[in-house]
C-alpha atoms as a PDB file:
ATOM      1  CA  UNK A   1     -23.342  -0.734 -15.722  1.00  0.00           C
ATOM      2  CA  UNK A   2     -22.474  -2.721 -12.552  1.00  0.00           C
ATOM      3  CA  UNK A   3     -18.730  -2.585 -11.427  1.00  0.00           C
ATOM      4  CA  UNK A   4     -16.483  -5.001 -10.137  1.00  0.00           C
ATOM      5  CA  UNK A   5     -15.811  -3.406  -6.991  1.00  0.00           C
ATOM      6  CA  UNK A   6     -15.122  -4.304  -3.370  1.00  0.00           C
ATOM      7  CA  UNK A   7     -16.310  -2.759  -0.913  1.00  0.00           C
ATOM      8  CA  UNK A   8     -15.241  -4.065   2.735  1.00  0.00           C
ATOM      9  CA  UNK A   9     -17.031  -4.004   5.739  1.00  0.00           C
ATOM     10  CA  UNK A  10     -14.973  -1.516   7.105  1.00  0.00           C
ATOM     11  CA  UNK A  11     -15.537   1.009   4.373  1.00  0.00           C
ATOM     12  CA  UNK A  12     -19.227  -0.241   3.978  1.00  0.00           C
ATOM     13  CA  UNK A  13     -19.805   0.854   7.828  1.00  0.00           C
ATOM     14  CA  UNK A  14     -17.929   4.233   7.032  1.00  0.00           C
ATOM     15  CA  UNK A  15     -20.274   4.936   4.081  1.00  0.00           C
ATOM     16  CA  UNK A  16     -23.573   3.320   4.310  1.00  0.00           C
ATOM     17  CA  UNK A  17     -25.156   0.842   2.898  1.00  0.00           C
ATOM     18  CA  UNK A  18     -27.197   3.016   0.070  1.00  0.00           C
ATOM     19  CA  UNK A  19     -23.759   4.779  -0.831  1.00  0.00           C
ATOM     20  CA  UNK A  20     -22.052   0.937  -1.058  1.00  0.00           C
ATOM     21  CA  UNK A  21     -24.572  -0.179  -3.490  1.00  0.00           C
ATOM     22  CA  UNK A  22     -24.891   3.146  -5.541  1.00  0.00           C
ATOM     23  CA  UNK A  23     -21.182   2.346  -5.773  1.00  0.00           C
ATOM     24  CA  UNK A  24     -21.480  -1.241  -6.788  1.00  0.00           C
ATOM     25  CA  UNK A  25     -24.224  -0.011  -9.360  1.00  0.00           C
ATOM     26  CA  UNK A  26     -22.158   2.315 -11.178  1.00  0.00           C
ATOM     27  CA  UNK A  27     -24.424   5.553 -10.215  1.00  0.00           C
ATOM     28  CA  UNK A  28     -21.263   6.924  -8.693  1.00  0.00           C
ATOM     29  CA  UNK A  29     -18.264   5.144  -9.390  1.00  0.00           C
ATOM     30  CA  UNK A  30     -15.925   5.795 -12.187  1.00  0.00           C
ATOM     31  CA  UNK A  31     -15.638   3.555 -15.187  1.00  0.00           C
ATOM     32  CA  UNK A  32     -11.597   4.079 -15.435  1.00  0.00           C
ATOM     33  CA  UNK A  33      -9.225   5.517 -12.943  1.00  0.00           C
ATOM     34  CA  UNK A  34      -5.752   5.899 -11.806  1.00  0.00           C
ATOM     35  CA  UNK A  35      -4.781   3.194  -9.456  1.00  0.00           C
ATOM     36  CA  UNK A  36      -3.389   4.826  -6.209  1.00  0.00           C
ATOM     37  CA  UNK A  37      -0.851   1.992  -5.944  1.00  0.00           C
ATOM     38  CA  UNK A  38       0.700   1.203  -9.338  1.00  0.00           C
ATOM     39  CA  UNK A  39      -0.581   4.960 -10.873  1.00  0.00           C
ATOM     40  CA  UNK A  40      -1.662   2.837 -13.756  1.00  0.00           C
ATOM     41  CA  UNK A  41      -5.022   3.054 -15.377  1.00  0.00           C
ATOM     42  CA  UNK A  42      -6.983   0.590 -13.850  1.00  0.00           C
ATOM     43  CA  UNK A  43     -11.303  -0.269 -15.226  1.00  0.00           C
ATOM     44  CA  UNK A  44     -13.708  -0.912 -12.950  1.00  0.00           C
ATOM     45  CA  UNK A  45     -15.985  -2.370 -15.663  1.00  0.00           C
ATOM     46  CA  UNK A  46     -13.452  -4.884 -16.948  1.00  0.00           C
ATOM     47  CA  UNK A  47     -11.284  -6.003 -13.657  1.00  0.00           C
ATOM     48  CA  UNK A  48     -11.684  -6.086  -9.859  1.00  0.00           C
ATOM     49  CA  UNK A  49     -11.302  -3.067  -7.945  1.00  0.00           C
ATOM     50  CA  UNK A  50     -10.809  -1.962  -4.562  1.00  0.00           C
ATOM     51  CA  UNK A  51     -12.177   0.735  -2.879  1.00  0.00           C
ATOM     52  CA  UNK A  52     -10.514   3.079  -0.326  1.00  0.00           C
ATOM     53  CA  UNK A  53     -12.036   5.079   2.239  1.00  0.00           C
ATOM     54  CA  UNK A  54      -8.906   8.382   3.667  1.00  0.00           C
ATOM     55  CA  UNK A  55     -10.407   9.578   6.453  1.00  0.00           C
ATOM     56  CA  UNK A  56      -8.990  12.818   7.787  1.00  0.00           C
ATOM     57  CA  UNK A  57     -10.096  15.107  10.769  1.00  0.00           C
ATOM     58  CA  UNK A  58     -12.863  16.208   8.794  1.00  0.00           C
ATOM     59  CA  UNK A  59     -12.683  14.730   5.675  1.00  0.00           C
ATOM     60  CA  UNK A  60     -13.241  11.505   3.948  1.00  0.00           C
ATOM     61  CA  UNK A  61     -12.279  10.902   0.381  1.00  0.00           C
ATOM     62  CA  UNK A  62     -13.115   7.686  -1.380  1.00  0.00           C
ATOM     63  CA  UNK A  63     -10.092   6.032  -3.716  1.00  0.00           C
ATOM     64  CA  UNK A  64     -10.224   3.632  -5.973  1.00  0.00           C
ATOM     65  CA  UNK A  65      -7.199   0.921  -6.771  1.00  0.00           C
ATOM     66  CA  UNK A  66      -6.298  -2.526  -8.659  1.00  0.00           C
ATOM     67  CA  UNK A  67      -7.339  -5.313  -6.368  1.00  0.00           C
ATOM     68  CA  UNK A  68      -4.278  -6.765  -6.615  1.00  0.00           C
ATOM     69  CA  UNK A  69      -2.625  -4.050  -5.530  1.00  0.00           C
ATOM     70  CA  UNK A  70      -4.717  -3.198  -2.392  1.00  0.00           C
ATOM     71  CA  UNK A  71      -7.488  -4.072  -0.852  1.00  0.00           C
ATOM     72  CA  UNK A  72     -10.358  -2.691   0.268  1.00  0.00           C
ATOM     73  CA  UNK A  73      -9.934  -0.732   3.590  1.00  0.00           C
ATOM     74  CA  UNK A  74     -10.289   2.404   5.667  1.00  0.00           C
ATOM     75  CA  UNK A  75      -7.058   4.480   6.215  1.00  0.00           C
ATOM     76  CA  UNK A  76      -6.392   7.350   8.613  1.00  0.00           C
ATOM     77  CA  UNK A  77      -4.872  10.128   7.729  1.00  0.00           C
ATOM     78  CA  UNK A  78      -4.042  13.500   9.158  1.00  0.00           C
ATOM     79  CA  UNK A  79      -6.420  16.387   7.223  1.00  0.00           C
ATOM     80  CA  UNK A  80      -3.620  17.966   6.117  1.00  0.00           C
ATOM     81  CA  UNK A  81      -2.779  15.171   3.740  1.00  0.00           C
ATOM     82  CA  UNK A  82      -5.833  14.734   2.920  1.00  0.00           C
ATOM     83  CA  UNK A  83      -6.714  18.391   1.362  1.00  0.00           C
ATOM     84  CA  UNK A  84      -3.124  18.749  -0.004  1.00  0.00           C
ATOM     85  CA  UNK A  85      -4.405  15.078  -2.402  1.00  0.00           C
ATOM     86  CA  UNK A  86      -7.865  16.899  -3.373  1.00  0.00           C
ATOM     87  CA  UNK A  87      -5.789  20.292  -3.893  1.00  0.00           C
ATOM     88  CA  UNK A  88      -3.727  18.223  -6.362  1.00  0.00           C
ATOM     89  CA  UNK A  89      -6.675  16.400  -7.810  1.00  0.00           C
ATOM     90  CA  UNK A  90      -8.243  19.644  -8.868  1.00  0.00           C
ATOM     91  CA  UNK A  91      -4.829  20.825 -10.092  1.00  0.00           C
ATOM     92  CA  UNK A  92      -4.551  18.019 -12.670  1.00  0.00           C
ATOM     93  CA  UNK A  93      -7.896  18.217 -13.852  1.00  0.00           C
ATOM     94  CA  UNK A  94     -11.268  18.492 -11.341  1.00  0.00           C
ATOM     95  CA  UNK A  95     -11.955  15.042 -11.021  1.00  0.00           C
ATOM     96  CA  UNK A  96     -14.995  14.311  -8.333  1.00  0.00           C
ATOM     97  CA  UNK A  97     -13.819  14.471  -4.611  1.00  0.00           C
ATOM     98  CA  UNK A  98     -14.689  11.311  -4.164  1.00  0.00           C
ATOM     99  CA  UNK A  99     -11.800  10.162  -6.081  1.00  0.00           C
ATOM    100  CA  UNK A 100      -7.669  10.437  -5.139  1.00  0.00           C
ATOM    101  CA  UNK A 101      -5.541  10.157  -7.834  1.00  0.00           C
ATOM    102  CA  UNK A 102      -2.432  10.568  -7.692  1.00  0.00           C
ATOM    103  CA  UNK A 103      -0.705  14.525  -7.102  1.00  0.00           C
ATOM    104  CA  UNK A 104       1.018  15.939  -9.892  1.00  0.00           C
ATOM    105  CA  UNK A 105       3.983  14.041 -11.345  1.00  0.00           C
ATOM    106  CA  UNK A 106       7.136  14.954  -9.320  1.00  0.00           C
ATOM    107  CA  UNK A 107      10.694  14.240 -10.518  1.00  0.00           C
ATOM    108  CA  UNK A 108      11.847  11.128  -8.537  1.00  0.00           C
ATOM    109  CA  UNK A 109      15.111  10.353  -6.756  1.00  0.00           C
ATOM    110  CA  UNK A 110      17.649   7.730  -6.348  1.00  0.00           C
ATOM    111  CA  UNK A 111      16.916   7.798  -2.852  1.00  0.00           C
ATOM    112  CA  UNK A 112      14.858   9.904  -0.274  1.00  0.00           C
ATOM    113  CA  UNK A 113      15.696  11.098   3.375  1.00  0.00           C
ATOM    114  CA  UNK A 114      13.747  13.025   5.484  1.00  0.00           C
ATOM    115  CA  UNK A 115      13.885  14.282   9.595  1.00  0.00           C
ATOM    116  CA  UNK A 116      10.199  14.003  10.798  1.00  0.00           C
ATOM    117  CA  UNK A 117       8.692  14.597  14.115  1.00  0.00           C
ATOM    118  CA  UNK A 118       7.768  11.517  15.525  1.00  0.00           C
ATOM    119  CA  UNK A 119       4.371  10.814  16.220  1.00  0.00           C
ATOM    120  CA  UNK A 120       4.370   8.409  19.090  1.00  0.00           C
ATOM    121  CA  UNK A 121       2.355   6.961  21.876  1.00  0.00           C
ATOM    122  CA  UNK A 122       4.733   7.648  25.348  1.00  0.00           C
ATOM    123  CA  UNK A 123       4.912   4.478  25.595  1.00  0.00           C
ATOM    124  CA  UNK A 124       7.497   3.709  22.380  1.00  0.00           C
ATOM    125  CA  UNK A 125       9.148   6.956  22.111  1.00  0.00           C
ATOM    126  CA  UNK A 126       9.382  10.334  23.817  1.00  0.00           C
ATOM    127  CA  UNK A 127       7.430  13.055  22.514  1.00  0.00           C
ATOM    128  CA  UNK A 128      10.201  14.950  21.376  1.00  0.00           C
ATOM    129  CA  UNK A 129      12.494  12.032  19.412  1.00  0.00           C
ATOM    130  CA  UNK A 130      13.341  12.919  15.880  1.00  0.00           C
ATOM    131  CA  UNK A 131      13.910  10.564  13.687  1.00  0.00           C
ATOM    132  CA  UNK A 132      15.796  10.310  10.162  1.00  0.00           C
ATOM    133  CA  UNK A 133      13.894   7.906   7.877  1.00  0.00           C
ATOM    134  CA  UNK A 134      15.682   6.939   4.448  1.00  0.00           C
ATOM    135  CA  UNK A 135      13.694   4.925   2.005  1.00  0.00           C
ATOM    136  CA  UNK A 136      15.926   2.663  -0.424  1.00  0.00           C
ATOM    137  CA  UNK A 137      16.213  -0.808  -1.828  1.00  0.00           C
ATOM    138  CA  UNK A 138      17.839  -3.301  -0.324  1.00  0.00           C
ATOM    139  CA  UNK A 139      19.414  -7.023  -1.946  1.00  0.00           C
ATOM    140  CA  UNK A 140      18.195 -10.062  -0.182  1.00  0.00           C
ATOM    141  CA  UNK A 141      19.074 -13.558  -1.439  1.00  0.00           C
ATOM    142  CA  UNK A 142      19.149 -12.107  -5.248  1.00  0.00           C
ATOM    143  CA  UNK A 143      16.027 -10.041  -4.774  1.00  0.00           C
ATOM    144  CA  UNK A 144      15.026  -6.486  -4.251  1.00  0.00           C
ATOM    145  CA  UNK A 145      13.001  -5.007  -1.367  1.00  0.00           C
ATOM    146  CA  UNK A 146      11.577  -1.888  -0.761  1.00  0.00           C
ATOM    147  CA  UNK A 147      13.254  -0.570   2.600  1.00  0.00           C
ATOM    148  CA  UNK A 148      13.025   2.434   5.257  1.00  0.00           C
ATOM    149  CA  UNK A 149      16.169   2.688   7.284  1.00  0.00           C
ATOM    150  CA  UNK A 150      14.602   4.659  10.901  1.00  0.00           C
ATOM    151  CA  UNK A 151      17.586   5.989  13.213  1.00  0.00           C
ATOM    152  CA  UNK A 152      17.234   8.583  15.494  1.00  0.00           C
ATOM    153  CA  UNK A 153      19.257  12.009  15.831  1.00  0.00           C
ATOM    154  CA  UNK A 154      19.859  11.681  19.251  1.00  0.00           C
ATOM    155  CA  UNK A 155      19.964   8.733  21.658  1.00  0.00           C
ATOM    156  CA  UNK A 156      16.144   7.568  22.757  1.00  0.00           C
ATOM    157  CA  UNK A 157      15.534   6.709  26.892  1.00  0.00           C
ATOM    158  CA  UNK A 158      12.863   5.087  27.595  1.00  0.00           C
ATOM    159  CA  UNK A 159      10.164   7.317  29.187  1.00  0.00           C
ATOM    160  CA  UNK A 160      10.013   7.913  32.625  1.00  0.00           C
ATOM    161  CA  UNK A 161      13.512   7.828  33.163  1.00  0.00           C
ATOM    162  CA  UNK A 162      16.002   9.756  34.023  1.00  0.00           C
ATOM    163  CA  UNK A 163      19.139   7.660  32.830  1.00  0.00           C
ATOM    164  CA  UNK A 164      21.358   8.822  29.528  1.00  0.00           C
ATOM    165  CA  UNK A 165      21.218   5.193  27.909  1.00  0.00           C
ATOM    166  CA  UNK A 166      19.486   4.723  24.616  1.00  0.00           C
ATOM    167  CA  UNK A 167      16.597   2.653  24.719  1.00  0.00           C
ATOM    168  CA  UNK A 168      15.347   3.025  20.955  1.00  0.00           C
ATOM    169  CA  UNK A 169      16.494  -0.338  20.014  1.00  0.00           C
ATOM    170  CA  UNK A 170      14.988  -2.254  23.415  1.00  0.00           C
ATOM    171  CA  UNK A 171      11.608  -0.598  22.982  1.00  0.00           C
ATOM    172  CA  UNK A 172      11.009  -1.566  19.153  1.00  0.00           C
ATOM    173  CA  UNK A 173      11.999  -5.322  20.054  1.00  0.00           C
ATOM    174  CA  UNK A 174       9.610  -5.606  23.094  1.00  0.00           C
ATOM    175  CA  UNK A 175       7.047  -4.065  19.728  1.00  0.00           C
ATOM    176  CA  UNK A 176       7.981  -7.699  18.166  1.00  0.00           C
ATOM    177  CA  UNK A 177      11.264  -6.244  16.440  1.00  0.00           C
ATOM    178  CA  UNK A 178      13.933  -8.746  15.900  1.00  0.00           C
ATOM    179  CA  UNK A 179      17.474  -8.028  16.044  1.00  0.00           C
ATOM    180  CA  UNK A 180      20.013  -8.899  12.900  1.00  0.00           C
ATOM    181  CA  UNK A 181      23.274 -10.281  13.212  1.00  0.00           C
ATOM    182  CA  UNK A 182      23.263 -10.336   9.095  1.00  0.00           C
ATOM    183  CA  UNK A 183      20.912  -9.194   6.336  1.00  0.00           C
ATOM    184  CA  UNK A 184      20.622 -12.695   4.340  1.00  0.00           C
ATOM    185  CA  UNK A 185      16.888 -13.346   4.773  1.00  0.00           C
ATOM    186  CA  UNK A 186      14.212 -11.441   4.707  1.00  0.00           C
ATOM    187  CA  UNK A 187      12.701 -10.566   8.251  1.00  0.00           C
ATOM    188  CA  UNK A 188       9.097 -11.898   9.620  1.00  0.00           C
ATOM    189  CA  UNK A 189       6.160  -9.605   9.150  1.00  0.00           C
ATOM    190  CA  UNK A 190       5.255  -8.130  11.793  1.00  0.00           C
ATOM    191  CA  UNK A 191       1.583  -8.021  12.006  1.00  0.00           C
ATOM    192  CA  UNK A 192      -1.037  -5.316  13.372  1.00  0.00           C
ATOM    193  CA  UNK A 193       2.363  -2.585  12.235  1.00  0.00           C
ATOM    194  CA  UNK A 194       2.412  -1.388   8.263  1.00  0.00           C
ATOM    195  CA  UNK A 195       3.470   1.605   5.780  1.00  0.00           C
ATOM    196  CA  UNK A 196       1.157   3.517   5.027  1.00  0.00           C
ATOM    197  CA  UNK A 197       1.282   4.874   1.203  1.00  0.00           C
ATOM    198  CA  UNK A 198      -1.156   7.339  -0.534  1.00  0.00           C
ATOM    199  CA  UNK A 199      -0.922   8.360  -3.791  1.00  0.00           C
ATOM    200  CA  UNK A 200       2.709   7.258  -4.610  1.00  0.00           C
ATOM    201  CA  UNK A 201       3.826   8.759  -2.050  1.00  0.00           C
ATOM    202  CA  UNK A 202       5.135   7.691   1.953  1.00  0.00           C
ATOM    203  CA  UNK A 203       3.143   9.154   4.842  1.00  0.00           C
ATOM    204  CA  UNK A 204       3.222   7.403   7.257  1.00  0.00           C
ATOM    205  CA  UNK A 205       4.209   3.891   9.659  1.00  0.00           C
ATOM    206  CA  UNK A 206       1.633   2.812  11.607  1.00  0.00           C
ATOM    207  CA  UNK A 207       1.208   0.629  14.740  1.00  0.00           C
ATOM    208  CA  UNK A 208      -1.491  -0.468  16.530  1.00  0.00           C
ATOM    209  CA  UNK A 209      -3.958   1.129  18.842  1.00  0.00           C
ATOM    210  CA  UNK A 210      -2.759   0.325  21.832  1.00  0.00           C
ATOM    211  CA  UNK A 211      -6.832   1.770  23.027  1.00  0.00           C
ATOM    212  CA  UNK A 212      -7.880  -0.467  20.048  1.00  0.00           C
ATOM    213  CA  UNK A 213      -9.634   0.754  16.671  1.00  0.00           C
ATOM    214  CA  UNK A 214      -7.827   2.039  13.719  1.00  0.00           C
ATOM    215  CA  UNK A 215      -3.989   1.747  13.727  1.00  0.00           C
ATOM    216  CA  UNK A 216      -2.107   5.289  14.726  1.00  0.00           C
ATOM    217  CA  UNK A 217       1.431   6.520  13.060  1.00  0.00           C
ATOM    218  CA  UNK A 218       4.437   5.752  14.919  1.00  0.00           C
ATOM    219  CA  UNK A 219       5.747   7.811  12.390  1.00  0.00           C
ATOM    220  CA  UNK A 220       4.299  10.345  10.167  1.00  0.00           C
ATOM    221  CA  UNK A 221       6.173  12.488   6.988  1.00  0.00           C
ATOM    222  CA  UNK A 222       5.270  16.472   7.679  1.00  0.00           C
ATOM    223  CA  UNK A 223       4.639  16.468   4.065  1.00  0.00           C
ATOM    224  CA  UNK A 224       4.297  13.058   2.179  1.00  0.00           C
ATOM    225  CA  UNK A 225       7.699  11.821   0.851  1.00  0.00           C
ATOM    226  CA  UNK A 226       8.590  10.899  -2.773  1.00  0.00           C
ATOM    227  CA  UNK A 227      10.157   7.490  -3.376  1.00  0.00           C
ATOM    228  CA  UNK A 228      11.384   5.959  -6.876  1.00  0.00           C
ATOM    229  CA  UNK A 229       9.806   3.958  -9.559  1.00  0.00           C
ATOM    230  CA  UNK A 230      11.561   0.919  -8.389  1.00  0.00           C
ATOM    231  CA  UNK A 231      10.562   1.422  -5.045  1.00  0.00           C
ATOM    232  CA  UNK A 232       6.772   1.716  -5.310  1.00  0.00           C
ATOM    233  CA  UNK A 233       7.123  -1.328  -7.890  1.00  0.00           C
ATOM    234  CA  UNK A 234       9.366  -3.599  -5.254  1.00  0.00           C
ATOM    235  CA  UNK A 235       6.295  -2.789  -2.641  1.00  0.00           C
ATOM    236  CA  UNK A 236       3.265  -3.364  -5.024  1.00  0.00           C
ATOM    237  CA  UNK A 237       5.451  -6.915  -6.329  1.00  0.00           C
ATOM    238  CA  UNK A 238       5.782  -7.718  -2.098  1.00  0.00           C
ATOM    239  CA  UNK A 239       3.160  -6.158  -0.767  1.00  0.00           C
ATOM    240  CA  UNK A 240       4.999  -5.147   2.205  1.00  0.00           C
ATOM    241  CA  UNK A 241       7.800  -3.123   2.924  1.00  0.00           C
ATOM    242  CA  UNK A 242      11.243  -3.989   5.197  1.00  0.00           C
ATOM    243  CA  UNK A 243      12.109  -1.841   8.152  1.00  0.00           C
ATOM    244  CA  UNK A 244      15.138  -1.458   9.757  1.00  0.00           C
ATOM    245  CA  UNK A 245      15.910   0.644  12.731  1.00  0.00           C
ATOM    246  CA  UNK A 246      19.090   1.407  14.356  1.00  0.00           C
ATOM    247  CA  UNK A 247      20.298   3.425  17.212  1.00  0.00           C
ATOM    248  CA  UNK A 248      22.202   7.175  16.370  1.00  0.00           C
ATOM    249  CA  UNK A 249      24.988   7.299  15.161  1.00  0.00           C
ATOM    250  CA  UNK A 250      24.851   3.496  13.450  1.00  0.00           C
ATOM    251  CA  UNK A 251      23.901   4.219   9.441  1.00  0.00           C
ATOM    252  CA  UNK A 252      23.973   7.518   9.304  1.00  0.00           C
ATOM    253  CA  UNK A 253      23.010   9.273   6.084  1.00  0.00           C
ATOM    254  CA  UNK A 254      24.105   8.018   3.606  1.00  0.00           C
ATOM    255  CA  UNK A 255      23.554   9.241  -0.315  1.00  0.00           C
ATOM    256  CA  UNK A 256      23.760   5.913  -1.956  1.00  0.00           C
ATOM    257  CA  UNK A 257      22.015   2.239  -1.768  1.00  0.00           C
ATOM    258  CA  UNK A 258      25.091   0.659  -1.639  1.00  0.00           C
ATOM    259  CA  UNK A 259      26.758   2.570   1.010  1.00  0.00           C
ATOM    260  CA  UNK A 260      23.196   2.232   2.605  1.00  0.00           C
ATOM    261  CA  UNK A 261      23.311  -1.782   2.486  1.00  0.00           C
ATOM    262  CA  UNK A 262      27.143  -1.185   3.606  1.00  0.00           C
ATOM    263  CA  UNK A 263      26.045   0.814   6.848  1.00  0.00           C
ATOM    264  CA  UNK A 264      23.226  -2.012   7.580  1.00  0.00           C
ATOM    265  CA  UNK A 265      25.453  -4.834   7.510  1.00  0.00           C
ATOM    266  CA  UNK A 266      28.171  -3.359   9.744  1.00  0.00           C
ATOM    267  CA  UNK A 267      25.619  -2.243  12.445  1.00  0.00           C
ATOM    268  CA  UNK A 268      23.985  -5.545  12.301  1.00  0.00           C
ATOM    269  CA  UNK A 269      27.638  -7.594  12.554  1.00  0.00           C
ATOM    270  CA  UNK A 270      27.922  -4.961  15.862  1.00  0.00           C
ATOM    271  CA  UNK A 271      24.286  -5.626  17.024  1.00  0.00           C
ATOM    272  CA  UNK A 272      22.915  -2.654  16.548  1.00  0.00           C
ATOM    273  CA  UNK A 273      20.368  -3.584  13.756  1.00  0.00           C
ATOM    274  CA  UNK A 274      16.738  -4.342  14.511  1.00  0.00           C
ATOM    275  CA  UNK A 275      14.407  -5.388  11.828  1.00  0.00           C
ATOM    276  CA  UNK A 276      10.724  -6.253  10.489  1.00  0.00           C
ATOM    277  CA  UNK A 277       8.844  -6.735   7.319  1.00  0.00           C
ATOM    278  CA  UNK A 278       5.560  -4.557   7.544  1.00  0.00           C
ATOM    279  CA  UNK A 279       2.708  -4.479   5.460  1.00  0.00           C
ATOM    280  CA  UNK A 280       1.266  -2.300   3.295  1.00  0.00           C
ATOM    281  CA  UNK A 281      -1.408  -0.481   4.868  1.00  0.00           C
ATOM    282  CA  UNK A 282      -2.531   1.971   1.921  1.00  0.00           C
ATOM    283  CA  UNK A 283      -1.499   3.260  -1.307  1.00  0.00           C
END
């Protein structure tokens, strides 16, 4: 039976045409799934559905999702990631390759934090700037948003200098940035940057190419990050995700959302608060 699937250009070229329309004939698409946004059932034979093309180093695997949850695209992602989500698939229950659903269930947190290499082009950050991401939800004019809090563990110069100054904040406005005096509206999306989710779970930010093609990660999770119920269903309701960024030393760690939101408004009432609402790139 035919399914209500799309199938962009982008994932068309990736494919090929006679895989695209075995797809959209049913020969090798499933009839249900697990959305990789929501992680609800979703039916390909009763509602639109998107389809989305992980590519790794050496590895592409096909996912399916709700169309209103994501549409149809090709994401990047490093190999790693990619084999640890078909490890997982076969763990639940040997579903075909060609389809992610989501890991095994893992118990969920108020709030995760995590110190990641950053993955940078030398022209943002230097190769060796670490950077503390926190993922929480954060009250804007009565509503909730799906936030990551970025702030570095030590100060950032920009490269090619030889100065002691910190430069993080600087470099992510001349990215289109905007600095915050207060957190009472939401911040402008900032196009051509987005989160990247897979599975339910974080992996990445990405920015664009500055050599053009596929977007790269200005940051990427080792291993992909957990975030809460309430989170993932603040991001599918939005569809993008707010991201704040502030220089050491001005948030800090902190273990709850509302000494989180506490931390954001002081650094942004001392100008130290830099903002941006970015897309979601994959889930």
């Amino acid at each position: 039976m035919p399914r209500m699937l799309d199938v962009s250009d982008e994932v068309r070229a990736e494919i090929g045409d006679e895989e695209a329309a075995r797809l959209l004939a049913g020969e090798s698409a499933p009839g249900s799934y697990d959305c990789t946004s929501c992680r609800t059932p979703g039916d390909s034979e009763q509602e639109r559905t998107s389809t989305v093309l992980f590519i790794g180093d050496e590895t592409a695997v096909l996912a399916f999702a709700h169309a209103t949850c994501l549409p149809s695209q090709v994401v990047q992602v490093t190999e790693e990631q990619l084999q640890g989500a078909v490890r997982s698939i076969g763990a639940v229950g040997g579903e075909p390759p060609q389809q992610v659903q989501q890991p095994v269930p893992q118990p969920y947190q108020p709030q995760q934090q995590a110190q990641q290499q950053a993955q940078q082009p030398p022209n943002l950050v230097p190769e060796q700037a670490v950077l503390g991401v926190t993922s929480g939800l954060v009250l804007i004019q009565n509503e909730l948003h799906p936030a990551l809090v970025v702030e570095p563990t030590a100060p950032v110069a920009r490269p090619g200098t030889l100065g002691s100054g910190d430069d993080f904040l600087p470099l992510l406005i001349e990215q289109g940035f905007m600095p915050m005096t207060e957190l009472a509206a939401v911040p402008p999306v900032l196009h051509g940057w987005s989160v990247l989710l897979a599975a339910g779970q974080l992996h990445a930010v990405l920015q664009p190419n500055p050599n053009g093609g596929r977007p790269v990660a200005w940051w990427q999770a080792h291993q992909p990050l957990q975030v809460t119920d309430g989170w993932r269903a603040a991001a599918n309701k939005h569809q993008q995700v707010l991201m704040f960024a502030a220089p050491v030393g001005s948030v800090g760690r902190q273990p709850r959302e509302d000494l989180m939101r506490d931390a954001l408004d002081k650094a942004a009432v001392n100008g130290k608060l830099v903002s941006a609402a970015l897309p979601l790139a994959g889930i």
